[in-house]
Structures are given as C-alpha cells and as structure tokens.
PDB file of N, CA and C in Angstrom:
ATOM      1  N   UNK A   1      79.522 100.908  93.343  1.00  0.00           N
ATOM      2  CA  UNK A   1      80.689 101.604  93.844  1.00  0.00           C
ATOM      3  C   UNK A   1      80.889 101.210  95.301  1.00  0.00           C
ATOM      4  N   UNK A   2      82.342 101.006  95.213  1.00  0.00           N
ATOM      5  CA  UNK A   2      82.691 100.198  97.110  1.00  0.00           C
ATOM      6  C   UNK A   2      83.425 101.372  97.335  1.00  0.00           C
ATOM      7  N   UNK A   3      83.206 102.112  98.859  1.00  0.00           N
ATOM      8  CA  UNK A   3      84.449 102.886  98.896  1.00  0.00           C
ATOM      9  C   UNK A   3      85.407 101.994 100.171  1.00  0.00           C
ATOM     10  N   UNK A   4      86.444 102.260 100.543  1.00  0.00           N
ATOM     11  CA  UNK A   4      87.186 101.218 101.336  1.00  0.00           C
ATOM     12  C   UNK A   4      88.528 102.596 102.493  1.00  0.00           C
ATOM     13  N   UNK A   5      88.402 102.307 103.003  1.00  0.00           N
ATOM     14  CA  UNK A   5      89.217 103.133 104.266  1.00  0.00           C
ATOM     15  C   UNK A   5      90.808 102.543 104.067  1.00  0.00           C
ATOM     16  N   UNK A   6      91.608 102.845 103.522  1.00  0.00           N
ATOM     17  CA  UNK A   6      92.663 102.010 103.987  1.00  0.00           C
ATOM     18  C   UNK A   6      93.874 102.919 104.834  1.00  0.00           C
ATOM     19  N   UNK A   7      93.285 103.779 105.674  1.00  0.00           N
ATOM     20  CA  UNK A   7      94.352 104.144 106.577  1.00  0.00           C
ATOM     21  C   UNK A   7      93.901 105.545 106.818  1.00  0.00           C
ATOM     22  N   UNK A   8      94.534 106.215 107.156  1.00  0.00           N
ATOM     23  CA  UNK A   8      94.600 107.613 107.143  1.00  0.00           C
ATOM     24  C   UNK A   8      95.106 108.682 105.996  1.00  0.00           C
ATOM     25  N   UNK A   9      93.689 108.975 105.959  1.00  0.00           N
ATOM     26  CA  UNK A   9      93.918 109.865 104.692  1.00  0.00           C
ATOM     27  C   UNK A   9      94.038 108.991 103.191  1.00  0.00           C
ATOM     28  N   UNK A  10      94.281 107.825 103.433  1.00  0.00           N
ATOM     29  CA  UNK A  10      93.901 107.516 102.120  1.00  0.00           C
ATOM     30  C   UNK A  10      92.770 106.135 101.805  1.00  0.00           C
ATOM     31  N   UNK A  11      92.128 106.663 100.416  1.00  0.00           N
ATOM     32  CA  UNK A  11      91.274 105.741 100.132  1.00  0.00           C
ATOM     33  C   UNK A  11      91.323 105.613  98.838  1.00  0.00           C
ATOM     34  N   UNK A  12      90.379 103.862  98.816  1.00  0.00           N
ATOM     35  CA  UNK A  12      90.038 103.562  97.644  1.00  0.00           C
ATOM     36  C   UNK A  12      89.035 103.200  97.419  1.00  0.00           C
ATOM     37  N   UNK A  13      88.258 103.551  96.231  1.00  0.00           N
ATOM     38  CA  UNK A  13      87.046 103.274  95.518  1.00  0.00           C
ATOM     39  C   UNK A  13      86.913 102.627  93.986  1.00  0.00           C
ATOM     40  N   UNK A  14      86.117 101.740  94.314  1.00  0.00           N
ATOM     41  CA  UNK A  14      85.992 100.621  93.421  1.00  0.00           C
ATOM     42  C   UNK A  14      84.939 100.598  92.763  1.00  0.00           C
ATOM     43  N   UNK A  15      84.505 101.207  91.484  1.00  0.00           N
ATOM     44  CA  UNK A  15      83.720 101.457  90.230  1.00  0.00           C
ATOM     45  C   UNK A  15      83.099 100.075  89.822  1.00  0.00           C
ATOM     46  N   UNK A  16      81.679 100.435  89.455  1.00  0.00           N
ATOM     47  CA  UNK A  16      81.297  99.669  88.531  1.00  0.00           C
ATOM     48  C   UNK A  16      81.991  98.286  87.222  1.00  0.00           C
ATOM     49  N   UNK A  17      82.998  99.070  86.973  1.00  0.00           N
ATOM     50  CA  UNK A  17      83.699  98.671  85.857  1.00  0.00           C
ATOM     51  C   UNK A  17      85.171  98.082  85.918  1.00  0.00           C
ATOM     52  N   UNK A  18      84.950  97.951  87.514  1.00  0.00           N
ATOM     53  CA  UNK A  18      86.043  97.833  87.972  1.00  0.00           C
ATOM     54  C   UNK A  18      87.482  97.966  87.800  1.00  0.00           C
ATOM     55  N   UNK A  19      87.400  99.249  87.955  1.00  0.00           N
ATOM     56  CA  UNK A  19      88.317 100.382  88.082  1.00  0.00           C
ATOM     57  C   UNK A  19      88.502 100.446  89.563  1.00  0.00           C
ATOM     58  N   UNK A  20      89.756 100.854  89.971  1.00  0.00           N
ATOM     59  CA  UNK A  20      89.958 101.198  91.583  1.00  0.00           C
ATOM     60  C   UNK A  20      91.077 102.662  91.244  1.00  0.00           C
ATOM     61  N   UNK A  21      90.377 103.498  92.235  1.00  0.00           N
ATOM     62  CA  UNK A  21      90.738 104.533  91.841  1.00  0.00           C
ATOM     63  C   UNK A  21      91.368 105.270  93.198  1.00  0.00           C
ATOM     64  N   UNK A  22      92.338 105.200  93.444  1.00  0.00           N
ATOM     65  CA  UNK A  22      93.063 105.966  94.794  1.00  0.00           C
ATOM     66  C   UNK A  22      93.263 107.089  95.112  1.00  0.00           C
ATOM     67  N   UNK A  23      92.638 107.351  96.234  1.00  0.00           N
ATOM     68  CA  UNK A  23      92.745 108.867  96.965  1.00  0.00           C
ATOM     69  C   UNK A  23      93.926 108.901  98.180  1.00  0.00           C
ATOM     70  N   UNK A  24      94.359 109.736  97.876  1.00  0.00           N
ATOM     71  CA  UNK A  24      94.879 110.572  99.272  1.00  0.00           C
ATOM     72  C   UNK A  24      94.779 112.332  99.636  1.00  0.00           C
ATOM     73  N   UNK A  25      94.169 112.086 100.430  1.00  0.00           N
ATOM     74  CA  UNK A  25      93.380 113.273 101.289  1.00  0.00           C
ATOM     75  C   UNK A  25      92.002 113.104 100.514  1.00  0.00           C
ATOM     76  N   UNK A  26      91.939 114.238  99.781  1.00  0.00           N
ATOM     77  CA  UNK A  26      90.544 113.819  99.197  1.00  0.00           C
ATOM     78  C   UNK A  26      90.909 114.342  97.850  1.00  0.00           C
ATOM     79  N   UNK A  27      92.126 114.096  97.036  1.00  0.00           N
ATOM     80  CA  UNK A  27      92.521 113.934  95.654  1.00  0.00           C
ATOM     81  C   UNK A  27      92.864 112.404  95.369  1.00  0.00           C
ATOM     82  N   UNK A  28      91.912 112.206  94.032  1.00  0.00           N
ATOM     83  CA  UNK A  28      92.320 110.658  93.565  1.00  0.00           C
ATOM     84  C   UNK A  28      93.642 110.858  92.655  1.00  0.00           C
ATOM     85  N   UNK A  29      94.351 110.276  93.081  1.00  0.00           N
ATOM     86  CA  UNK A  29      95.958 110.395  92.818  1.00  0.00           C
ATOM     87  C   UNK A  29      96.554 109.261  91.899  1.00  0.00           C
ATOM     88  N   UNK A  30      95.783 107.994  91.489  1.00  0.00           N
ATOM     89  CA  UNK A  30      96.041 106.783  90.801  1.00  0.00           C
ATOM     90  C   UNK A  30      94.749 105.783  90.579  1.00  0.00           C
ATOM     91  N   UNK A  31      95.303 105.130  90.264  1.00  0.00           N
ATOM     92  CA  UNK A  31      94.135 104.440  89.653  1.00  0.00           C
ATOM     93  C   UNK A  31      94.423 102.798  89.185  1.00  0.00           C
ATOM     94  N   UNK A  32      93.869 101.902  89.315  1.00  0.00           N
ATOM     95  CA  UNK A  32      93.809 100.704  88.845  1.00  0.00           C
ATOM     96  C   UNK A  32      92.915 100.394  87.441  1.00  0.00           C
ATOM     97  N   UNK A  33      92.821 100.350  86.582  1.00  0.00           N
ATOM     98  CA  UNK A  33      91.821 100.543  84.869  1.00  0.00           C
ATOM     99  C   UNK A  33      92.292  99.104  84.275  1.00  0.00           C
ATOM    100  N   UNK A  34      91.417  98.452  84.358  1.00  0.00           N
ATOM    101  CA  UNK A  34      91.175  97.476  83.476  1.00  0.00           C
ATOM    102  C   UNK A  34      91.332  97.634  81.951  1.00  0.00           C
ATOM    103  N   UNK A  35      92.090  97.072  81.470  1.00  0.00           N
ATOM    104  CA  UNK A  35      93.169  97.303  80.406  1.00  0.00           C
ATOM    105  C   UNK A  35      94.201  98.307  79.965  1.00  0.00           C
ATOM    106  N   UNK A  36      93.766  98.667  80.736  1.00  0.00           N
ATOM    107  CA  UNK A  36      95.598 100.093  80.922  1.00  0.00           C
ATOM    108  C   UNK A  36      96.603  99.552  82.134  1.00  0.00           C
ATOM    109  N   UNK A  37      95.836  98.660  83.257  1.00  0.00           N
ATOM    110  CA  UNK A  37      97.343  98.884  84.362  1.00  0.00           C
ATOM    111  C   UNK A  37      97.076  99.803  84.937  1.00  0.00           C
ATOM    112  N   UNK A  38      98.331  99.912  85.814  1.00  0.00           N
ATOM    113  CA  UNK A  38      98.260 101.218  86.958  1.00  0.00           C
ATOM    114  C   UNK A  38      98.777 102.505  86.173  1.00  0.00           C
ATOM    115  N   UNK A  39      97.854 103.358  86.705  1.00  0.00           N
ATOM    116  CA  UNK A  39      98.279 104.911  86.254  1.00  0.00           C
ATOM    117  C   UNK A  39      98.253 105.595  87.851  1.00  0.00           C
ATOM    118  N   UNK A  40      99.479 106.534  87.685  1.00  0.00           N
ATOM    119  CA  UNK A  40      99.507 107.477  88.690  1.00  0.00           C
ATOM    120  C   UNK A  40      99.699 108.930  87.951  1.00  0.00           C
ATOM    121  N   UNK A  41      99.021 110.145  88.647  1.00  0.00           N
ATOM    122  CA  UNK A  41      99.043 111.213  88.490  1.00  0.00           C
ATOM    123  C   UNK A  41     100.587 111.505  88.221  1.00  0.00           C
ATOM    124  N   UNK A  42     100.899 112.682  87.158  1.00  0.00           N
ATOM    125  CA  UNK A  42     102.110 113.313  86.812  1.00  0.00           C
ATOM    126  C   UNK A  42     102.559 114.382  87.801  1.00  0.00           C
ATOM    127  N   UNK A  43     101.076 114.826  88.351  1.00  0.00           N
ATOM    128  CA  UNK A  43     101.551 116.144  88.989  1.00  0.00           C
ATOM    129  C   UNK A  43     102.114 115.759  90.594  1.00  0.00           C
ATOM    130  N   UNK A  44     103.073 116.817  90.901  1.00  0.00           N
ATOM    131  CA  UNK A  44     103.595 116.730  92.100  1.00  0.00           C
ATOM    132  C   UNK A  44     102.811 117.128  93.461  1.00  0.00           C
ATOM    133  N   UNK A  45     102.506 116.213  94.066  1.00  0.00           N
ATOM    134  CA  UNK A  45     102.014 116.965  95.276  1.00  0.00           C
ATOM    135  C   UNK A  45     102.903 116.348  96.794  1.00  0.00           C
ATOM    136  N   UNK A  46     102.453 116.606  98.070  1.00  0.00           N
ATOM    137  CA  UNK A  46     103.373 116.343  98.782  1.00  0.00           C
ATOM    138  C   UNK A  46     104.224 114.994  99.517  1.00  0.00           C
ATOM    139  N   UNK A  47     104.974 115.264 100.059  1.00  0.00           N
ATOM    140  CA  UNK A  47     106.072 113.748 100.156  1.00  0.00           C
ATOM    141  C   UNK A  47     104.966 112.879 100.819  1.00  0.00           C
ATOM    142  N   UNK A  48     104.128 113.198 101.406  1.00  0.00           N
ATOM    143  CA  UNK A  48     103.094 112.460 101.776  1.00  0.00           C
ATOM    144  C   UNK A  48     102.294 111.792 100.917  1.00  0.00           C
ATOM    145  N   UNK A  49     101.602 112.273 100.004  1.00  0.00           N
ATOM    146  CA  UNK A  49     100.759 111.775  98.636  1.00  0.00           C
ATOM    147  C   UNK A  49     101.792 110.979  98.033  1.00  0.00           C
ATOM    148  N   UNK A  50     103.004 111.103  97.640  1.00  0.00           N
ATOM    149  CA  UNK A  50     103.478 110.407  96.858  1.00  0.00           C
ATOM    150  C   UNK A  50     104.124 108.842  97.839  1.00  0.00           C
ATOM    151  N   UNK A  51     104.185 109.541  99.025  1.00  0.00           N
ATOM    152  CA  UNK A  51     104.247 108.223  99.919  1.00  0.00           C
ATOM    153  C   UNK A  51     103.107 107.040  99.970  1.00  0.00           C
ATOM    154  N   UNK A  52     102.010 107.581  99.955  1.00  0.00           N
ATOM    155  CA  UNK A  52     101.015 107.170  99.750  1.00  0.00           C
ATOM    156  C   UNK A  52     100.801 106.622  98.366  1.00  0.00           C
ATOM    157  N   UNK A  53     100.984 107.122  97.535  1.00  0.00           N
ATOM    158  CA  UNK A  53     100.789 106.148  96.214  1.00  0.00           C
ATOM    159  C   UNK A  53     101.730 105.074  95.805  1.00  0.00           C
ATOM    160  N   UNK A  54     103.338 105.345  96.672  1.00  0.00           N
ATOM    161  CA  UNK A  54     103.681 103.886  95.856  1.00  0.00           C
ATOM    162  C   UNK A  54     103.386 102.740  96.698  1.00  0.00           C
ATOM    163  N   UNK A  55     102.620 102.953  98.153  1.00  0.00           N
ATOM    164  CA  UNK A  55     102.347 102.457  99.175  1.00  0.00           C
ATOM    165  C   UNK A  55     101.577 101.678  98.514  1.00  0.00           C
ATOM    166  N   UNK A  56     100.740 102.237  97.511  1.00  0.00           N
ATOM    167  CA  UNK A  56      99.364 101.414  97.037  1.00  0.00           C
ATOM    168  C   UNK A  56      99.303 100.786  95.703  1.00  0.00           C
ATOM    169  N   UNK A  57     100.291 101.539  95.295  1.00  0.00           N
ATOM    170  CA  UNK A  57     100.541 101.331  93.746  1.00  0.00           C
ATOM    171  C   UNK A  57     101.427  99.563  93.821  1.00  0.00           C
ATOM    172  N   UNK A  58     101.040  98.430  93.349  1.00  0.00           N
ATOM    173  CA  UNK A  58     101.502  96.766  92.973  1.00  0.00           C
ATOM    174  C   UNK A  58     102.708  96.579  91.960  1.00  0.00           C
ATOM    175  N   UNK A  59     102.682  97.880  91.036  1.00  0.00           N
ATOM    176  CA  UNK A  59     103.085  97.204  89.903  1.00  0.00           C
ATOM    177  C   UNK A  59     103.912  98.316  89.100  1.00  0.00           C
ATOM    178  N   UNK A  60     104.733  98.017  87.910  1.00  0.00           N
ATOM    179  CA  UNK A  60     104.777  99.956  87.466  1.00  0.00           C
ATOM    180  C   UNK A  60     104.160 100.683  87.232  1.00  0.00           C
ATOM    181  N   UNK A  61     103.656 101.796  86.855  1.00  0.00           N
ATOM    182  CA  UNK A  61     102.729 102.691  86.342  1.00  0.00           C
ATOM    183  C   UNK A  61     102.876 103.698  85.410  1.00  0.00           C
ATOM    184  N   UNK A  62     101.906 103.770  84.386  1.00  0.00           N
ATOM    185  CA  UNK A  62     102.301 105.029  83.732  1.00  0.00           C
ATOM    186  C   UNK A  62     101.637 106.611  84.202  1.00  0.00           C
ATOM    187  N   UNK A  63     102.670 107.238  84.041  1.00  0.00           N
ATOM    188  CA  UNK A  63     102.195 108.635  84.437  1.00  0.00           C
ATOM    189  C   UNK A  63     101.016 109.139  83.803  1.00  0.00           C
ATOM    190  N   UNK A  64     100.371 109.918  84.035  1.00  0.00           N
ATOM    191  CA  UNK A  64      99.376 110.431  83.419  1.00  0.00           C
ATOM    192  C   UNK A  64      98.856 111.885  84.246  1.00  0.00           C
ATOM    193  N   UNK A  65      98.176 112.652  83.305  1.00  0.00           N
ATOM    194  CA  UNK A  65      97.950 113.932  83.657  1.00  0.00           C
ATOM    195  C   UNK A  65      96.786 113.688  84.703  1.00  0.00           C
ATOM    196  N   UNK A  66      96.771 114.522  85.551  1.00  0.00           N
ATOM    197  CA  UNK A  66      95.814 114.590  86.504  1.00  0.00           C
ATOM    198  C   UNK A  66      94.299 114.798  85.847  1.00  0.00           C
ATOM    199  N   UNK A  67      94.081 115.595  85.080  1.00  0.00           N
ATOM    200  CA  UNK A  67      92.679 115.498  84.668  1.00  0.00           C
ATOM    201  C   UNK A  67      92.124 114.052  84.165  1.00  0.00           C
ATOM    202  N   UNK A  68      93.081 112.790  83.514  1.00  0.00           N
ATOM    203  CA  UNK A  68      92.631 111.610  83.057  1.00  0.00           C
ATOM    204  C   UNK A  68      92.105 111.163  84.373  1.00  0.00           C
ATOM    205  N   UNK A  69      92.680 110.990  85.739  1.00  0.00           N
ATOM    206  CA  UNK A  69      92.676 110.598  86.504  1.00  0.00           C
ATOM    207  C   UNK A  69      90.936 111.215  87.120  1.00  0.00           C
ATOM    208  N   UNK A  70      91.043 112.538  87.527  1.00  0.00           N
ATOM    209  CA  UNK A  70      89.932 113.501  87.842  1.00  0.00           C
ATOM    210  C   UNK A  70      88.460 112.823  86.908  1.00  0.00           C
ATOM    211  N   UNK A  71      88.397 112.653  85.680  1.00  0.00           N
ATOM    212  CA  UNK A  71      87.618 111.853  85.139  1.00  0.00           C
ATOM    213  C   UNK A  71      86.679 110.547  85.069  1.00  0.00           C
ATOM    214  N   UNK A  72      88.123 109.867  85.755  1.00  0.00           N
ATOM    215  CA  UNK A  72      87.575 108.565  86.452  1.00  0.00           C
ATOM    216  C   UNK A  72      86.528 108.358  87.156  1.00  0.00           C
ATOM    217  N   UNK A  73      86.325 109.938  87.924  1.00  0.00           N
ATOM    218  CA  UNK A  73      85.777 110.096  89.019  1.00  0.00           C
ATOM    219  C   UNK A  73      84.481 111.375  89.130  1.00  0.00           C
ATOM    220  N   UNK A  74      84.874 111.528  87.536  1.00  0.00           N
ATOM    221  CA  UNK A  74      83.999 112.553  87.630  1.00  0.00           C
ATOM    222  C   UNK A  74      82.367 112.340  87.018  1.00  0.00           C
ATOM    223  N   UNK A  75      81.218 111.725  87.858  1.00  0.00           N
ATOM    224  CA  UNK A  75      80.021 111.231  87.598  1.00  0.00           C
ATOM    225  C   UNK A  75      78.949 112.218  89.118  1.00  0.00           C
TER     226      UNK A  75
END
C-alpha cells in the first residue's frame, strides 16, 4: 500500500491489487479498480469533495453506493 499527498485535503492510496482509491478529507470518495474503471461515490457531499473528485477522476465513471467504495478500504 502507497499512500500519496496530492494536495490539500485530498489523497490517494494505492492497494496491493492495484486499486487506487481517492480520498478527500478523510472519506474515500472514488476509486480506480482494475477491471471496473473509475467509480465515484453516489452520495452527495460538499462542492468541495465533488470538486475534488472530478479533479482526479481521468475518465467517465460509474456511480456507485458509498459502502462499495468504504470496502475497498475496509482491511
């Protein structure tokens, strides 16, 4: 696991399995998954977080519920 600083308030961490999984503040909000593509969280949080994710987000993404996401991360 790499974790990586990329600014304020947000980060990314890079799994074993290489998965990259994006935080802002200290909620992982999206995700990079090797054979799914980008997923970003469904749920709304503030103009900031979501500023932050398409900041990071490459490509389209499918929505997904926050707990898939929470999972990623949950070890």
């Amino acid at each position: 696991m790499q974790v990586q600083s990329l600014g304020a308030n947000k980060t990314q961490v890079d799994l074993a399995d290489g998965t990259s999984v994006f935080f802002s503040y200290k909620t992982p909000v999206a995700a990079l998954v090797p054979g799914k593509g980008w997923i970003r969280t469904s749920t709304r949080y503030s103009v900031t977080t979501t500023k932050h994710i398409n900041q990071w987000i490459q490509a389209p993404a499918t929505e997904v519920d926050q707990w898939d996401i929470d999972q990623l991360v949950a070890f």
